[in-house]
N, C-alpha and C. Protein backbone atom coordinates (compact mmCIF):
# COMPACT_ATOMS: atom_id res chain seq x y z
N UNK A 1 0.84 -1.19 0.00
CA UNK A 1 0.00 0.00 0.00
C UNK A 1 0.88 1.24 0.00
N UNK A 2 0.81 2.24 -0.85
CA UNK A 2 1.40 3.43 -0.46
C UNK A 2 0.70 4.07 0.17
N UNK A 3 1.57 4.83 0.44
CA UNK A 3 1.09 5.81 1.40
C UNK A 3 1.39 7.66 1.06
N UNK A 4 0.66 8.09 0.92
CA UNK A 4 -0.06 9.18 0.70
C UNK A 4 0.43 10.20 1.42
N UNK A 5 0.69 10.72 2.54
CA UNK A 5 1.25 11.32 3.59
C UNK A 5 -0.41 12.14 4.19
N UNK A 6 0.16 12.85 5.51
CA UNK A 6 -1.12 13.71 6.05
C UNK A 6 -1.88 14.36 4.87
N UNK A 7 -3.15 14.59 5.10
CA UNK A 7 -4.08 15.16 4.58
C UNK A 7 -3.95 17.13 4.62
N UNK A 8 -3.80 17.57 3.49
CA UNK A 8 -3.30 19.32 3.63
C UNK A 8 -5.15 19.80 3.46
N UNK A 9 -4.86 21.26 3.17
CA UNK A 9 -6.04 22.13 3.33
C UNK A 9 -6.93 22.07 1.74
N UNK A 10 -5.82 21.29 0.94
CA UNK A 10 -6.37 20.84 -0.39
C UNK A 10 -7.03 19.38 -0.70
N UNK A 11 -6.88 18.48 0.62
CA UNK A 11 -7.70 17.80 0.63
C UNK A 11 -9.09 18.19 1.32
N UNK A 12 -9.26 18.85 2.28
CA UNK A 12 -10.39 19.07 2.67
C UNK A 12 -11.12 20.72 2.09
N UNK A 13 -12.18 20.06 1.22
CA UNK A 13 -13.15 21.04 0.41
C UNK A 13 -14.42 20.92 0.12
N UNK A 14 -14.83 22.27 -0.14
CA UNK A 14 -16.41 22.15 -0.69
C UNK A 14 -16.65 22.18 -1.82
N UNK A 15 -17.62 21.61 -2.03
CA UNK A 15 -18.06 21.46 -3.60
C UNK A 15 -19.46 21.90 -3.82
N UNK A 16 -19.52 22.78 -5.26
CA UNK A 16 -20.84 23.12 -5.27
C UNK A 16 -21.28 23.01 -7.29
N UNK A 17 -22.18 22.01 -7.14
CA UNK A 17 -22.58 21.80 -9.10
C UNK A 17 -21.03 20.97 -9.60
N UNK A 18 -20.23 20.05 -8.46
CA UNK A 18 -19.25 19.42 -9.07
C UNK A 18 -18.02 20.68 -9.21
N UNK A 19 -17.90 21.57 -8.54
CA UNK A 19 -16.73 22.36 -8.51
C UNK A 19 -16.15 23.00 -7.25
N UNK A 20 -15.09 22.48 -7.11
CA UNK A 20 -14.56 23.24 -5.74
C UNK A 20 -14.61 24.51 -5.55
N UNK A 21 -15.29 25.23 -5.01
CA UNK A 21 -15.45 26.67 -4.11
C UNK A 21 -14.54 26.78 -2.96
N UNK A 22 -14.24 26.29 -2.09
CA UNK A 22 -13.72 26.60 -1.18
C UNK A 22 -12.31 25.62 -0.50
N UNK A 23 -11.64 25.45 0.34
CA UNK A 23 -10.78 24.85 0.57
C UNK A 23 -10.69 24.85 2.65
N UNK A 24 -10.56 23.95 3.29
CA UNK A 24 -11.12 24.20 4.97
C UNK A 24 -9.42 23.54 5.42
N UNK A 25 -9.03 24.20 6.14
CA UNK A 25 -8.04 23.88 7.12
C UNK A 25 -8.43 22.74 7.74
N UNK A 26 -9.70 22.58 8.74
CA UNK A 26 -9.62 21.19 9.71
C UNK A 26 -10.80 21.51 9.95
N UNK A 27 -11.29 20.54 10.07
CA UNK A 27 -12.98 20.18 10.61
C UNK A 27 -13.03 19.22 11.71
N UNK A 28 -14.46 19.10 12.26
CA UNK A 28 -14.56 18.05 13.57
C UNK A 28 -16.05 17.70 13.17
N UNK A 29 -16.25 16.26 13.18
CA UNK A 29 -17.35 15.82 12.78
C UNK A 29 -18.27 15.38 13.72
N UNK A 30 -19.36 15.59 13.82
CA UNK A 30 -20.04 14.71 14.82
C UNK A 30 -21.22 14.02 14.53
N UNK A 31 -21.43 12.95 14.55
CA UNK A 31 -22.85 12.13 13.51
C UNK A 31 -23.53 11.89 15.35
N UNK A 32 -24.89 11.86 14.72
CA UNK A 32 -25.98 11.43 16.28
C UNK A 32 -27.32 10.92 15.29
N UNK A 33 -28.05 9.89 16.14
CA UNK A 33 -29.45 9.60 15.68
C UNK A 33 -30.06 9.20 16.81
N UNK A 34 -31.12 9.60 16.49
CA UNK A 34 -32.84 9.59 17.32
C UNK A 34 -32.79 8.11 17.69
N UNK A 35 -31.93 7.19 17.98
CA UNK A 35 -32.82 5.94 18.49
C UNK A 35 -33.71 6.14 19.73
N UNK A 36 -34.67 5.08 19.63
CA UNK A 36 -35.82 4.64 20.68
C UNK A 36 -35.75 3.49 21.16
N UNK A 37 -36.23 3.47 22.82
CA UNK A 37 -36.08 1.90 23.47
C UNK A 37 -37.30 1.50 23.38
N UNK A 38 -37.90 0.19 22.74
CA UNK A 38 -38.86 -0.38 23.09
C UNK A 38 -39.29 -0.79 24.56
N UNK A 39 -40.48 -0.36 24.52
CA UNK A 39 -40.42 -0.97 26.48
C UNK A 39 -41.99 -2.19 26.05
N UNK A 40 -42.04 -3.17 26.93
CA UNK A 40 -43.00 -3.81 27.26
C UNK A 40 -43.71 -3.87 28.38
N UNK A 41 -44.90 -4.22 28.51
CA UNK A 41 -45.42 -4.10 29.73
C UNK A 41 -45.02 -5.18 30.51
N UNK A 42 -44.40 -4.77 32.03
CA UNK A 42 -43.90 -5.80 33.07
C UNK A 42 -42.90 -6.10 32.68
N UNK A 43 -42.08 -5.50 32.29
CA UNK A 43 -40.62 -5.62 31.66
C UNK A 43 -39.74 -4.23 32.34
N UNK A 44 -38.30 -4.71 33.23
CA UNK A 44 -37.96 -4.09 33.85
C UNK A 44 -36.91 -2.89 32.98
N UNK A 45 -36.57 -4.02 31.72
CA UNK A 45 -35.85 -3.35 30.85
C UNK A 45 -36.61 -2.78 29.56
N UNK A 46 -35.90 -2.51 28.55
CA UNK A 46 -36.65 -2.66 27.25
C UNK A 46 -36.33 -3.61 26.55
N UNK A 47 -36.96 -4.08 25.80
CA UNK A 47 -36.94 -5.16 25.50
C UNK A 47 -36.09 -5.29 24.19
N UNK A 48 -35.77 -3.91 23.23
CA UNK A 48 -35.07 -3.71 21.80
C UNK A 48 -35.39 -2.30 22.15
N UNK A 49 -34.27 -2.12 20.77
CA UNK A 49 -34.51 -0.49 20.48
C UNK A 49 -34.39 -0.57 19.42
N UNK A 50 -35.03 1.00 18.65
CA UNK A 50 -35.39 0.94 17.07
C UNK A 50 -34.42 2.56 16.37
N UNK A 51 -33.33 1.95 15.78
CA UNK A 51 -32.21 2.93 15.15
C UNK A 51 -33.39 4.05 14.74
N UNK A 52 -33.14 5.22 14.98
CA UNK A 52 -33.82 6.78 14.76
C UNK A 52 -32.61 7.01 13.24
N UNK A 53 -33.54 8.36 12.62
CA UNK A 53 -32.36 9.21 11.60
C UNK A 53 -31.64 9.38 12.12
N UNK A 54 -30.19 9.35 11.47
CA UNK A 54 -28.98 10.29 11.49
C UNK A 54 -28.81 11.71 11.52
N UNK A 55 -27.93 12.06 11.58
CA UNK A 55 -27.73 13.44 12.01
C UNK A 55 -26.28 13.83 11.87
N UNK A 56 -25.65 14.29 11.05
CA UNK A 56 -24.02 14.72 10.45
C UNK A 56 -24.37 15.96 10.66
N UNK A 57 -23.90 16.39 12.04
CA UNK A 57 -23.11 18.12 11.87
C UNK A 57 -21.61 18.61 11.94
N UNK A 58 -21.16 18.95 11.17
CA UNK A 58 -19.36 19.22 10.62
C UNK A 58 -19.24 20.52 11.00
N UNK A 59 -17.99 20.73 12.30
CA UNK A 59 -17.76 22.44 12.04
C UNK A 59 -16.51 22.31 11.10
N UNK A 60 -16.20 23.53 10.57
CA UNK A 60 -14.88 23.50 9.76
C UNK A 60 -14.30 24.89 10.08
N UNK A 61 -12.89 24.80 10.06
CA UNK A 61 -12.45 26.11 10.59
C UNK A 61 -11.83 26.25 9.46
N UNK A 62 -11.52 27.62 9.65
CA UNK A 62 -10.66 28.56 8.45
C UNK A 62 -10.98 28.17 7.12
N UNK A 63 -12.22 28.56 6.38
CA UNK A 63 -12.41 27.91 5.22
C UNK A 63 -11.47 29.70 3.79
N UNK A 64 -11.42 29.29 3.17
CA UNK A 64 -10.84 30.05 1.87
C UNK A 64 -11.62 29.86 0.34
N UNK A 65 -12.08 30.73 -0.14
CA UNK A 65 -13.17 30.51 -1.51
C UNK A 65 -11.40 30.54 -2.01
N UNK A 66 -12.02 29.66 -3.58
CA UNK A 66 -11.40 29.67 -4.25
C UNK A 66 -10.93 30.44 -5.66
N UNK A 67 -9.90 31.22 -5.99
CA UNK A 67 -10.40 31.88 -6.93
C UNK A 67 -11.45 32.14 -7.81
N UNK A 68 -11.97 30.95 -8.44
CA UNK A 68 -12.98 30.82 -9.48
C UNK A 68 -13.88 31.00 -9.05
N UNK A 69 -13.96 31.06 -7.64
CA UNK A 69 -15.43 30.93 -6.99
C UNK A 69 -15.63 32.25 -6.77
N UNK A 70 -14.39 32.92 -6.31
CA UNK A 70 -14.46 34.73 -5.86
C UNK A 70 -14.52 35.12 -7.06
N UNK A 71 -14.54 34.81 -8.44
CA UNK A 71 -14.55 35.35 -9.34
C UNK A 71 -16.31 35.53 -9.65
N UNK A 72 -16.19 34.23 -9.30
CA UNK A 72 -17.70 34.04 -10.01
C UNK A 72 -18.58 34.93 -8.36
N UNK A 73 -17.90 35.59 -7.76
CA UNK A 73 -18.98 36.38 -6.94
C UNK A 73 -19.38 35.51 -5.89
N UNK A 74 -18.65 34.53 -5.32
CA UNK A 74 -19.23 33.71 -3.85
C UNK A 74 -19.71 34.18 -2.96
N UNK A 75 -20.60 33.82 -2.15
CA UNK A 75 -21.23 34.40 -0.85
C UNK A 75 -21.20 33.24 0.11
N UNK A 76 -20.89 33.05 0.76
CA UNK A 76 -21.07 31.84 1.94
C UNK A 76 -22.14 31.42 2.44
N UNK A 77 -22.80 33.28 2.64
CA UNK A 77 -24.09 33.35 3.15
C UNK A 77 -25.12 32.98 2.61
N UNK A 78 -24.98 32.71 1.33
CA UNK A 78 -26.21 31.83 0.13
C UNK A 78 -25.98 30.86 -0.35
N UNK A 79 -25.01 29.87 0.60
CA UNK A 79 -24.48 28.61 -0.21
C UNK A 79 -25.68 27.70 0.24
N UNK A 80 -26.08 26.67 0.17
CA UNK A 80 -26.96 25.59 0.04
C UNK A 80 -26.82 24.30 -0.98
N UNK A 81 -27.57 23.35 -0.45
CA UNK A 81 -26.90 22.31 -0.68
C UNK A 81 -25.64 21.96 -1.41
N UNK A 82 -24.63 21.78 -1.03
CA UNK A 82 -23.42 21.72 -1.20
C UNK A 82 -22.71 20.34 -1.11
N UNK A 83 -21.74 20.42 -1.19
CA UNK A 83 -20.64 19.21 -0.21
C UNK A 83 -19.94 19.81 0.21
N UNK A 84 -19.36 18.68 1.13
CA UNK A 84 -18.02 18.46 1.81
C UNK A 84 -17.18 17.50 1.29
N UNK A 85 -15.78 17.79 1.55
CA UNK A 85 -14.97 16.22 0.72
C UNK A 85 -13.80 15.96 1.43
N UNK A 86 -13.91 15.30 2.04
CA UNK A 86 -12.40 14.81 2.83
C UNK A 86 -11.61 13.91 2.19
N UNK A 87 -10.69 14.01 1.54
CA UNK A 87 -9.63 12.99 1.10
C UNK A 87 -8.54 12.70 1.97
N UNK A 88 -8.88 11.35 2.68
CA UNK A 88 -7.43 10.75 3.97
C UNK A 88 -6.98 9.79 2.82
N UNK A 89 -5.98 9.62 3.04
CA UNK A 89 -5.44 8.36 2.91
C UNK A 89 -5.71 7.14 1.76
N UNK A 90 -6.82 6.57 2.70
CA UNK A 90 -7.03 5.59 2.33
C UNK A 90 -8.49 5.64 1.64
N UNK A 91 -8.80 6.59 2.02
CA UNK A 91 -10.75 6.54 1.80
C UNK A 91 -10.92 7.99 1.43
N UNK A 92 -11.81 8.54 0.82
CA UNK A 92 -13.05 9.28 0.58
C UNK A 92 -14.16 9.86 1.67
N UNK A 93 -14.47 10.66 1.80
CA UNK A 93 -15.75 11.14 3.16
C UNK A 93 -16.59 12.30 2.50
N UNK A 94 -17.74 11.58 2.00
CA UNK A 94 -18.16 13.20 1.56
C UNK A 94 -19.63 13.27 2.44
N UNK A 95 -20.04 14.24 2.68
CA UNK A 95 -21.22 14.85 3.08
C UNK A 95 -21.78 15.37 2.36
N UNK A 96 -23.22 14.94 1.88
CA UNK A 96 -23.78 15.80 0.83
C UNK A 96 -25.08 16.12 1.40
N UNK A 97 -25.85 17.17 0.59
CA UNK A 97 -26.70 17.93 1.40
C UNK A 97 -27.05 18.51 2.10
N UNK A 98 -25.88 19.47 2.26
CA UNK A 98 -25.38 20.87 3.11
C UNK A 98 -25.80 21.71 3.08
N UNK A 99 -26.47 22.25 4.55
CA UNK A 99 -26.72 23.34 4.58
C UNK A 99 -26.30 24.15 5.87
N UNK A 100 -25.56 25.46 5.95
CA UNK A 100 -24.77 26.14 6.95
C UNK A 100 -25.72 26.42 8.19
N UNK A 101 -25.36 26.53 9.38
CA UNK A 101 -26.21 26.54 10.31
C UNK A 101 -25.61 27.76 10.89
N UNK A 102 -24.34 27.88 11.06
CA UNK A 102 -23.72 29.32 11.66
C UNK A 102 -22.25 29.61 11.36
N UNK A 103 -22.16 30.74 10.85
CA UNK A 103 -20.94 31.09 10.24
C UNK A 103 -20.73 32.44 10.80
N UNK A 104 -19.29 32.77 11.42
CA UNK A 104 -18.42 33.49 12.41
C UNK A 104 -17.35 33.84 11.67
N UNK A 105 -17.09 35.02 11.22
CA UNK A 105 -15.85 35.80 10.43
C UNK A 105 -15.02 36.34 11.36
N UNK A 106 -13.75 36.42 11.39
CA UNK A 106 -13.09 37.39 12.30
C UNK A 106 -12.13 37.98 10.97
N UNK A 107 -11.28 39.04 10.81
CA UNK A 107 -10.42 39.72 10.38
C UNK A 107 -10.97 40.59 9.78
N UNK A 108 -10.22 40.85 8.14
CA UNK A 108 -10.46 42.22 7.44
C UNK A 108 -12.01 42.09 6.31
N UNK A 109 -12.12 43.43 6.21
CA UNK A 109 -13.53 43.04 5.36
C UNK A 109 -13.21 42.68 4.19
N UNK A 110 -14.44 42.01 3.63
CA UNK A 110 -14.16 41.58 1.92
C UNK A 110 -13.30 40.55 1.62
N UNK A 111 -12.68 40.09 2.72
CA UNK A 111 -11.36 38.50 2.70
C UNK A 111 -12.14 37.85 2.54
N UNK A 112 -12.55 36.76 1.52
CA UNK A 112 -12.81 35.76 1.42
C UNK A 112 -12.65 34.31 2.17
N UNK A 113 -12.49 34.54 3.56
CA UNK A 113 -12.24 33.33 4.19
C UNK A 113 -13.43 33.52 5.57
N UNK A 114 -13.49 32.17 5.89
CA UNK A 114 -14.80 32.67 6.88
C UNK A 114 -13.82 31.55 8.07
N UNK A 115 -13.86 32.19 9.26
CA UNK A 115 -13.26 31.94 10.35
C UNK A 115 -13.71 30.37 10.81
N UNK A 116 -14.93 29.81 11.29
CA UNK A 116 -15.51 29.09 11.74
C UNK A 116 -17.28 28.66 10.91
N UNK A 117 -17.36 27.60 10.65
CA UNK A 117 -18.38 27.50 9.70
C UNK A 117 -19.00 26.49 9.77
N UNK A 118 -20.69 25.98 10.75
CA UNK A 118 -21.09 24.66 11.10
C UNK A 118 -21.63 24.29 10.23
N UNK A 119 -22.05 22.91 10.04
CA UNK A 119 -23.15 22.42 9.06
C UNK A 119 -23.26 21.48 9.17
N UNK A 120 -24.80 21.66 8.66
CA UNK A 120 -25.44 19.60 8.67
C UNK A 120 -25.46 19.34 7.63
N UNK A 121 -25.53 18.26 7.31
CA UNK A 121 -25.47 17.52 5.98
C UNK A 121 -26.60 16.03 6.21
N UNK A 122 -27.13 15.96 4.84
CA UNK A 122 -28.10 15.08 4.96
C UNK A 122 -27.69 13.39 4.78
N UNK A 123 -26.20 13.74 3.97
CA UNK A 123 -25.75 12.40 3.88
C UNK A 123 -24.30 12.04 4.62
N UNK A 124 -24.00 10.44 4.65
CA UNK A 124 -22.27 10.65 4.62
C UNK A 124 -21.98 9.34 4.17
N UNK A 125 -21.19 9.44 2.89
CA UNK A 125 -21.00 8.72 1.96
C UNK A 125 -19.25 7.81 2.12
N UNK A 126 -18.81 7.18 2.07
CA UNK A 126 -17.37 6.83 2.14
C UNK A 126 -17.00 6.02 1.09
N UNK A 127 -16.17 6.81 0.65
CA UNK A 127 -15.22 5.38 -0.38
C UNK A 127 -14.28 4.86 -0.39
N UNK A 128 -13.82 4.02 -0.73
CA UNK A 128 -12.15 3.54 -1.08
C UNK A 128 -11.34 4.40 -2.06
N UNK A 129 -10.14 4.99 -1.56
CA UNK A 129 -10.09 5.91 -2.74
C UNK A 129 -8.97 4.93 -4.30
């Protein structure tokens, strides 16, 4: 197997209509779902539980539009359904069906980079790369 080395800020990106827009320093993922415990009557425990939806929310820090994208006039603030794309190693991670939940700028105006940037996503897909 080769090996690939660490993952840079050009593996982790967004994609929007199949084109990279943006480029993210480091993200932290967190997946959760709604399961439920079955209970029975006269039963001290439950008896099963029934897997609930998923739930993928990704923060990503220090994201950067990409030229083509600042060209073409990007807004962060009107992005919708989108991706995410993590390229490690060995595998593929994408999140699709993005939509931003809260986005936090710090520095100069008009920079194209947005400080801190959450989101859920409706899917999470993995491949072999």
């Amino acid at each position: 197997m080769e090996v690939k080395g660490f993952p840079t800020s050009s593996d982790i990106y967004l994609e929007l209509d199949g084109r990279k827009i943006a480029v993210v320093q480091s993200y932290t993922a967190k997946a959760s779902k709604s399961s439920q415990s079955v209970e029975a009557f006269g039963e001290s425990e439950p008896v099963a539980t029934i897997e609930g939806q998923r739930k993928y929310t990704v923060e990503l820090t220090r994201l950067y539009a990409t030229e083509e994208a600042v060209s073409d006039g990007i807004n962060f603030y009107d992005l919708q359904d989108f991706s995410l794309v993590i390229c490690k190693p060995d595998r593929k991670i994408i999140y699709s069906g993005c939509q931003w939940s809260a986005i936090q700028e710090d520095g100069q105006l008009n920079a194209m980079v947005a400080e801190h940037v959450t989101l859920v996503a409706a899917k999470r897909i993995e491949t072999t790369a």
